[in-house]
Protein backbone atom coordinates (compact mmCIF):
# COMPACT_ATOMS: atom_id res chain seq x y z
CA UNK A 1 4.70 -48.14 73.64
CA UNK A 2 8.24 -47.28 72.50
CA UNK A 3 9.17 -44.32 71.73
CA UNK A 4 10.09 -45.33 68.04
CA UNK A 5 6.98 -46.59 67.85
CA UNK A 6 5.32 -43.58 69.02
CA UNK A 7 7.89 -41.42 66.41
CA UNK A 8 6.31 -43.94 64.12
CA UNK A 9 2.46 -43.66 64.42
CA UNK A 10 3.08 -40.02 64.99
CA UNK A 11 4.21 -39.82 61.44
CA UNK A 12 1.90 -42.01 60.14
CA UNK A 13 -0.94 -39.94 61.49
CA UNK A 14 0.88 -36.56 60.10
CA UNK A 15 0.84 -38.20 56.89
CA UNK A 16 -2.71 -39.19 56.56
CA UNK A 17 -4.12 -35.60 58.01
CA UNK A 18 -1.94 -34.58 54.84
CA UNK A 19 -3.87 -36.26 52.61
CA UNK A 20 -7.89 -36.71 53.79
CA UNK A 21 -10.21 -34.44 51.78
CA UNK A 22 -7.51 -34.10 49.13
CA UNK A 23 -8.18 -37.46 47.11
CA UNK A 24 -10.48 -38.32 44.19
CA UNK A 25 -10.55 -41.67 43.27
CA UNK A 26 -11.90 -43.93 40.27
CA UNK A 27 -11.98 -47.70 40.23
CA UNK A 28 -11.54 -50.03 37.51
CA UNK A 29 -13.31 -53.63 36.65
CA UNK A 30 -13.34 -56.11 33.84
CA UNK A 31 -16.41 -57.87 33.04
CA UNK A 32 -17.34 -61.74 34.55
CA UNK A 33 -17.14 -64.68 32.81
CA UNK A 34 -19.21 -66.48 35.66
CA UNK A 35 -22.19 -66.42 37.41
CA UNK A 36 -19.85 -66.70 40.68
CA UNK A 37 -17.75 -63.52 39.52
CA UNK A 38 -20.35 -61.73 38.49
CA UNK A 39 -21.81 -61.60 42.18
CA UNK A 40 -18.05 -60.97 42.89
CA UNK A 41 -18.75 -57.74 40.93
CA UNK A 42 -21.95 -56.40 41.97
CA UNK A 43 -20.76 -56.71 45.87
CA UNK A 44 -17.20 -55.17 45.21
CA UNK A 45 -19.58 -52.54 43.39
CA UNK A 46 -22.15 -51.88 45.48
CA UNK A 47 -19.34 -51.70 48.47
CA UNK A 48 -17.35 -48.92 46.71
CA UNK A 49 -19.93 -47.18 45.26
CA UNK A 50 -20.88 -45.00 48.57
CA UNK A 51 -16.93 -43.20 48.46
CA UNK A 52 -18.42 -41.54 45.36
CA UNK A 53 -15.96 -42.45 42.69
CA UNK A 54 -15.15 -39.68 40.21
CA UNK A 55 -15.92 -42.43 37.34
CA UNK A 56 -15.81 -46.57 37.01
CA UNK A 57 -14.46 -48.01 34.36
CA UNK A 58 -14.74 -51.43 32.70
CA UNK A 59 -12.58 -53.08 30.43
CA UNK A 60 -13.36 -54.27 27.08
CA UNK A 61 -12.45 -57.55 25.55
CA UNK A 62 -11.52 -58.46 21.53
CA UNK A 63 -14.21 -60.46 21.15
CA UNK A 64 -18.00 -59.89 20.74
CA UNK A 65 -19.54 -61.72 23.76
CA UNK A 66 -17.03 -59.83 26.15
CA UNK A 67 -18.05 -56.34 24.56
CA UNK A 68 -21.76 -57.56 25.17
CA UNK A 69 -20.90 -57.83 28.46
CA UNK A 70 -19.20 -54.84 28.94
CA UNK A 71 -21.98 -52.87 27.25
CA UNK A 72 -24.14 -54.62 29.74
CA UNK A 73 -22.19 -53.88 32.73
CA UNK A 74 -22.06 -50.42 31.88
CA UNK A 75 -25.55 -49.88 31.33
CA UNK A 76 -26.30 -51.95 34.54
CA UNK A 77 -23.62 -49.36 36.75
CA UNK A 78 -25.42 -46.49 34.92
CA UNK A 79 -29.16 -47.56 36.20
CA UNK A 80 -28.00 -49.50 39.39
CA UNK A 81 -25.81 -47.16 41.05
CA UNK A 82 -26.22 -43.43 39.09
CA UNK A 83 -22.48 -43.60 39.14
CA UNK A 84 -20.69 -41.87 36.14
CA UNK A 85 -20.18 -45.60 34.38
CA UNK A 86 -16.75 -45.39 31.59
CA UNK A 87 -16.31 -48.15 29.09
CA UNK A 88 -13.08 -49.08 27.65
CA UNK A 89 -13.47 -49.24 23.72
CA UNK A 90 -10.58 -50.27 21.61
CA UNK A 91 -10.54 -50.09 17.74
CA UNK A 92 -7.87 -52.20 16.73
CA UNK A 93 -10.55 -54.97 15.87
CA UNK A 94 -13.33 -52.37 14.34
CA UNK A 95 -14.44 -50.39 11.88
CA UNK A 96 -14.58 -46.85 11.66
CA UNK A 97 -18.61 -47.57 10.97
CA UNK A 98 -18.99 -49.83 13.80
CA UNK A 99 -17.28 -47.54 16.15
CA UNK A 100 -19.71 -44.44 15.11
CA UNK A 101 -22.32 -47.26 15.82
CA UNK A 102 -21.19 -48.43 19.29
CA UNK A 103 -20.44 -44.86 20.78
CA UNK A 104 -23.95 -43.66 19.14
CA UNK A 105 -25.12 -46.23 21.44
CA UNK A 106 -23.59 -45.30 24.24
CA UNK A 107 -24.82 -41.58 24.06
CA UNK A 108 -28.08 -42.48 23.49
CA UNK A 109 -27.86 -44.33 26.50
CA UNK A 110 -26.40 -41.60 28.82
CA UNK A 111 -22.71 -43.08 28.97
CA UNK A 112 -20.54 -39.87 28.39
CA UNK A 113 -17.11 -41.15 29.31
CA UNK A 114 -15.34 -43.48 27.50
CA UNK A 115 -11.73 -45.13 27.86
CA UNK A 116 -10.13 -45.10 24.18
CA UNK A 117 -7.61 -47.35 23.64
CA UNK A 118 -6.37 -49.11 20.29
CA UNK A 119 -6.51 -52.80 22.07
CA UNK A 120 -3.51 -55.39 21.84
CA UNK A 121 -3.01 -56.87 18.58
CA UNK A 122 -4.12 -60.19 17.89
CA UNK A 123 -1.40 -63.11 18.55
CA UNK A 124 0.81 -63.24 15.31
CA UNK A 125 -0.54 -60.59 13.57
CA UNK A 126 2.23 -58.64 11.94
CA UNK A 127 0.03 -56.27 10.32
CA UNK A 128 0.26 -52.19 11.30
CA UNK A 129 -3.52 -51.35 12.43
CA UNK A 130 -5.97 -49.63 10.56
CA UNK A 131 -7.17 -47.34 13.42
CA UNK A 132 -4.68 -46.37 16.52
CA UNK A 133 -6.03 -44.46 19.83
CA UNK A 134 -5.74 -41.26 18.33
CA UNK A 135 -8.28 -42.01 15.47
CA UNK A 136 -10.09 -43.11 17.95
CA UNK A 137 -10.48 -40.19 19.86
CA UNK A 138 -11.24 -38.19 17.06
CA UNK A 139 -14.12 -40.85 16.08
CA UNK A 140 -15.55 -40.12 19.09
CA UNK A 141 -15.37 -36.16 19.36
CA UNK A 142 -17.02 -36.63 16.17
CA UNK A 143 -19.90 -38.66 17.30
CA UNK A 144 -20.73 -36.44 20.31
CA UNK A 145 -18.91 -34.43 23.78
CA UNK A 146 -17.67 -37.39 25.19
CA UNK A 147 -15.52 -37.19 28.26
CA UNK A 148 -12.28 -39.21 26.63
CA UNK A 149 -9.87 -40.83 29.03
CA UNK A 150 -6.93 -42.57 27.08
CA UNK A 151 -3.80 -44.79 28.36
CA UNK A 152 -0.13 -43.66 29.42
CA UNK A 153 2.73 -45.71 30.11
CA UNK A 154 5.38 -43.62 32.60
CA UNK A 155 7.83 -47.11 31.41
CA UNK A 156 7.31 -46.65 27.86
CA UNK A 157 4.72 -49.04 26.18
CA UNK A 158 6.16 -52.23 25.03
CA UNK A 159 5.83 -51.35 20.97
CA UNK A 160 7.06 -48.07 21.58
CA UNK A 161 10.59 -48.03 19.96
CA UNK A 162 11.66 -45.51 22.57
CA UNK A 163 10.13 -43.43 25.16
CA UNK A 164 10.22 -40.14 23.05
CA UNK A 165 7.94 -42.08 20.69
CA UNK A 166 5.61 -43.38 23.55
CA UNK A 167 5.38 -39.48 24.79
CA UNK A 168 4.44 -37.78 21.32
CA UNK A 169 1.95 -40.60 20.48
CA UNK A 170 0.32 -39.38 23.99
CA UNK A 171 0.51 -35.98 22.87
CA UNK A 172 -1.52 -36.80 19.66
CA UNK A 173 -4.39 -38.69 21.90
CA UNK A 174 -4.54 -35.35 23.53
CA UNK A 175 -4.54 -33.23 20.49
CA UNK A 176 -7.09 -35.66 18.95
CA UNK A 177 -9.51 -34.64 22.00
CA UNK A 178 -8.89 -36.85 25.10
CA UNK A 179 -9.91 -35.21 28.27
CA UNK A 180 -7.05 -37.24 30.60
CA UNK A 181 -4.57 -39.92 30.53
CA UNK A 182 -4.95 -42.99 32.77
CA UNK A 183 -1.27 -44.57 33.76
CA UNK A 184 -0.11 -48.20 33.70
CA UNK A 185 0.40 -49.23 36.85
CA UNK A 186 3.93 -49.11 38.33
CA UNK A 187 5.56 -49.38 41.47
CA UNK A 188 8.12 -46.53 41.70
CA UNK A 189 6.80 -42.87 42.23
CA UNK A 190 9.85 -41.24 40.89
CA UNK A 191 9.38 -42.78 37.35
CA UNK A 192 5.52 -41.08 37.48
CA UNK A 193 7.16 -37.86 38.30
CA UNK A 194 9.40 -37.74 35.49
CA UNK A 195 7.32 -38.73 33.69
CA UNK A 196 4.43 -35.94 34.11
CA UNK A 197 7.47 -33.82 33.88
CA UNK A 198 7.98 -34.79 30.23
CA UNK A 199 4.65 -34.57 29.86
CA UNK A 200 4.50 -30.76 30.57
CA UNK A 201 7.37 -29.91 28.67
CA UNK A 202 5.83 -31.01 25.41
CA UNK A 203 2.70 -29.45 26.01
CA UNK A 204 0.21 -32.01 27.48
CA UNK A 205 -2.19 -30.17 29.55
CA UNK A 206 -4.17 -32.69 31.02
CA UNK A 207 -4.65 -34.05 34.25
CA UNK A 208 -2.36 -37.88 34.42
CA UNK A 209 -4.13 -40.19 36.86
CA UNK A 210 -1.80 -42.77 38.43
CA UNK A 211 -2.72 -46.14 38.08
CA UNK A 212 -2.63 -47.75 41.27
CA UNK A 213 -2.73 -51.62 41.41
CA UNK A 214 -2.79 -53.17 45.15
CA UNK A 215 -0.58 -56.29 44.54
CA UNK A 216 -1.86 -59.29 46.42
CA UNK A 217 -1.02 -61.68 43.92
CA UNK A 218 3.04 -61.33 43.80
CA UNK A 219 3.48 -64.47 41.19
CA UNK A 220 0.31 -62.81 39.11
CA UNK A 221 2.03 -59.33 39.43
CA UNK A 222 5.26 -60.75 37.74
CA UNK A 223 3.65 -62.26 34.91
CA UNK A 224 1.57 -58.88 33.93
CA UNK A 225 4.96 -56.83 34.40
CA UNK A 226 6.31 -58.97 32.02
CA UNK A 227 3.63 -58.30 29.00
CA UNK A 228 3.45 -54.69 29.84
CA UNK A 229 6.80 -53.25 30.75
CA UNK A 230 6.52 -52.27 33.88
CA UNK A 231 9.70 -52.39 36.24
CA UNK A 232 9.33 -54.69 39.76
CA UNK A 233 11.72 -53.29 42.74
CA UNK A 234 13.86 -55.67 44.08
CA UNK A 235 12.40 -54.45 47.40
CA UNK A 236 9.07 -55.87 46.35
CA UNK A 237 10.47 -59.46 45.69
CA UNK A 238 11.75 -59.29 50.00
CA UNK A 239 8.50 -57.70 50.71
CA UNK A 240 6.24 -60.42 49.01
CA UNK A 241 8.78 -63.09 50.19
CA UNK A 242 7.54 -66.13 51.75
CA UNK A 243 3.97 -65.11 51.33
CA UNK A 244 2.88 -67.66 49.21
CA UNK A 245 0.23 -69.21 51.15
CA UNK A 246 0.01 -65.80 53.99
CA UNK A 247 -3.08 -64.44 52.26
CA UNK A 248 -3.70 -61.82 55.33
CA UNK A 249 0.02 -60.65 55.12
CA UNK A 250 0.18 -60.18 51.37
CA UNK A 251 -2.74 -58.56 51.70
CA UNK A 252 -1.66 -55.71 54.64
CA UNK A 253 1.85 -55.88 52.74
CA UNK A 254 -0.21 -54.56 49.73
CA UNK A 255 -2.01 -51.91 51.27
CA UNK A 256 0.62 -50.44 52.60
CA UNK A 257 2.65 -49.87 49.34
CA UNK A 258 -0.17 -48.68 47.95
CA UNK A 259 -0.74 -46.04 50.87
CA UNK A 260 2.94 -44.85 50.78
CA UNK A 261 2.68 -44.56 47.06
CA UNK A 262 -0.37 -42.27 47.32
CA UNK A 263 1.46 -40.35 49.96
CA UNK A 264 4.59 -39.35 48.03
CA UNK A 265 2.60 -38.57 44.65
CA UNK A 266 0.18 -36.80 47.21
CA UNK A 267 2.60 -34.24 48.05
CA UNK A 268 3.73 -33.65 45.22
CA UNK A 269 0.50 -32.19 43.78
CA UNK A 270 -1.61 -35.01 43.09
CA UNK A 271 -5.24 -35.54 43.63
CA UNK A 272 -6.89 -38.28 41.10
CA UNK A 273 -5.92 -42.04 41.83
CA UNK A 274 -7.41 -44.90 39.13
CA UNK A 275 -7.88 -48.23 41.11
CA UNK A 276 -7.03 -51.37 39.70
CA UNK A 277 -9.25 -53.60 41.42
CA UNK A 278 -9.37 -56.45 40.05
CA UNK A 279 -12.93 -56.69 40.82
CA UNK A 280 -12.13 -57.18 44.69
CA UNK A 281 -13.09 -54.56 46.74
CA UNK A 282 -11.57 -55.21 50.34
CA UNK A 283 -8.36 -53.80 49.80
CA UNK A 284 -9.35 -50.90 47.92
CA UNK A 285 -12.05 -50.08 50.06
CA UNK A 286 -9.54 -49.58 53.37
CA UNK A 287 -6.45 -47.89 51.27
CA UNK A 288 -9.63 -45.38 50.13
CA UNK A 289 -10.38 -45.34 53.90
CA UNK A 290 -7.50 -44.91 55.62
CA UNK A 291 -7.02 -42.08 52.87
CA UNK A 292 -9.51 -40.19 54.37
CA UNK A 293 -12.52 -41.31 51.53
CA UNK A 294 -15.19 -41.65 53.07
CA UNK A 295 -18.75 -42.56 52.16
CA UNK A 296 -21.47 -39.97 50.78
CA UNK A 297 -25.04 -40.82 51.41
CA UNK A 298 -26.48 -43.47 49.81
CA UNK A 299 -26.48 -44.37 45.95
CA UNK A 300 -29.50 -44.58 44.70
C-alpha cells in the first residue's frame, strides 16, 4: 500500500470514528403506484427499519387515491414496524374542515407527527391559496400535540421573491407551532450553514434537519433541481460523467458525496440527517452504516 494511500484511509477512518454514535437519522418514502413498488417499499422498509429511525415519513399526493394510500402506508408502518410513522399533509387543495377531519384521524389512530406543507399549486392556477403552511400548523396545534415537522429551502423556494421572504415565512411555520424544519436537498454544505446561520439570527429555535438525497440518477437529479431551485456543482456534472449505463459506479460515486456531506455538517454541530430515499434502501442503508448506525434489536 502507498503511503498516500495509507495517509488516505488513515483519514478516512479518523473521520468516521468522528462521527459513529453521533447520528440520528430519518428516512423518507412516497407511496406506490404498483403492486411491484409496493414490495419495493415494504423490503426497503423492513431493511431500514432495524437502524431505529428517529421518524419515517411519507409523502402525500394532490389527489384522493394517493392520500388513501398514504393514510394507508402510514397506518401500515405504525402496526408493521412500531416505528414513529410521519405523514406529509398539504392544504393547498383542502379545507380547513377536512383538515380538522384528516388529522382527527390520524390522532385517533396513534400518528403524532406530521409533515405540514402547503403542496404545489395546481398547473395554471394563478390563484393565491386559501391556506399556506403556517395555517396549517396552527390547524393542527389546534386539533391535538402533534409533533409538526415543516419544509426549508437553504436556496430559497422557487415562489419566494427573495430569500429574506423565504426565511420569515419559515419563521411564521415556527411561530405557528412546528417542532423542526426539514431542508430541500442540496449539494453544497456551505449554503446549509449559512443558512442555519440566518436562521438563528431571526430567532428560529428549532432543530434544521438536512435533507440528504443520494444521487444515483444524475439525468433525474437535473430535472428535480430544475423545479425546485436547488444549485448542481459543476464538480457533480465530472463526477457523474460517463456513468450513464455504470449503475455500480454511480452508485459508490453517490455514497460517497453523501458521506463527505454528512462529515462536514457533522463537525460543525450536526446530528439529525432526513433521507431521501426514494424508496430504495441499498444506498441508504451503507451511508447509515459506514456512519456508524447500526441496527437495534429487532422491530417488532
Amino acid at each position: 500500500m502507498s503511503f498516500v494511500s495509507a495517509q488516505y484511509l488513515e483519514s478516512m477512518n479518523r473521520n468516521l470514528q468522528d462521527v459513529a454514535g453521533k447520528v440520528n437519522v430519518s428516512f423518507e418514502f412516497f407511496p406506490p403506484k404498483t403492486e411491484q413498488m409496493e414490495n419495493t417499499l415494504w423490503q426497503s422498509i423492513e431493511r431500514l427499519a432495524p437502524l431505529a429511525p428517529s421518524f419515517v415519513s411519507v409523502t402525500y399526493g394532490a389527489n384522493s387515491g394517493e392520500r388513501d394510500r398514504t393514510h394507508d402506508i402510514i397506518k401500515s408502518i405504525k402496526q408493521r414496524t412500531g416505528l414513529i410513522a410521519a405523514p406529509h399533509l398539504t392544504c393547498v387543495d383542502a379545507s380547513r374542515a377536512e383538515l380538522e377531519r384528516i388529522a382527527k384521524d390520524y390522532w385517533d389512530n396513534g400518528i403524532r407527527h406530521i409533515v405540514a406543507l402547503r403542496g404545489d399549486l395546481p398547473p395554471g392556477n394563478k390563484e393565491k391559496p386559501a391556506l399556506y403552511a403556517a395555517d396549517l400548523v396552527e390547524i393542527l396545534r389546534s386539533v391535538a400535540d402533534f409533533d409538526i415537522s415543516v419544509a426549508a429551502y437553504p436556496e430559497v423556494h422557487p415562489e419566494s421573491p427573495n430569500a429574506q421572504f423565504d426565511l420569515l415565512n419559515l419563521k411564521r411555520k415556527v411561530d405557528a407551532g412546528a417542532s423542526r424544519a426539514i431542508t430541500q436537498f442540496f449539494f453544497d454544505p456551505e449554503k446549509y450553514l449559512r443558512y442555519r446561520d440566518r436562521c438563528a439570527a431571526i430567532g428560529i429555535d428549532v432543530e434544521i434537519v438536512p435533507g440528504i438525497l443520494p444521487v444515483t440518477n444524475f439525468q433525474q437529479l437535473q430535472k428535480f433541481a430544475t423545479m425546485t431551485n436547488v444549485a448542481i456543482p459543476s464538480w457533480m456534472n465530472k463526477a457523474y460523467e460517463g456513468l450513464e449505463q455504470d449503475a455500480t459506479t454511480r452508485n459508490l460515486v453517490a455514497a460517497n458525496i453523501a458521506m463527505e456531506m454528512v462529515k462536514v455538517l457533522s463537525r460543525e454541530g450536526v446530528n439529525h440527517f432526513h433521507f431521501y430515499t426514494l424508496n430504495r434502501s441499498e444506498l441508504t442503508y451503507a451511508i447509515c452504516h459506514l456512519l456508524g448506525v447500526r441496527p437495534q434489536s429487532a422491530i417488532a
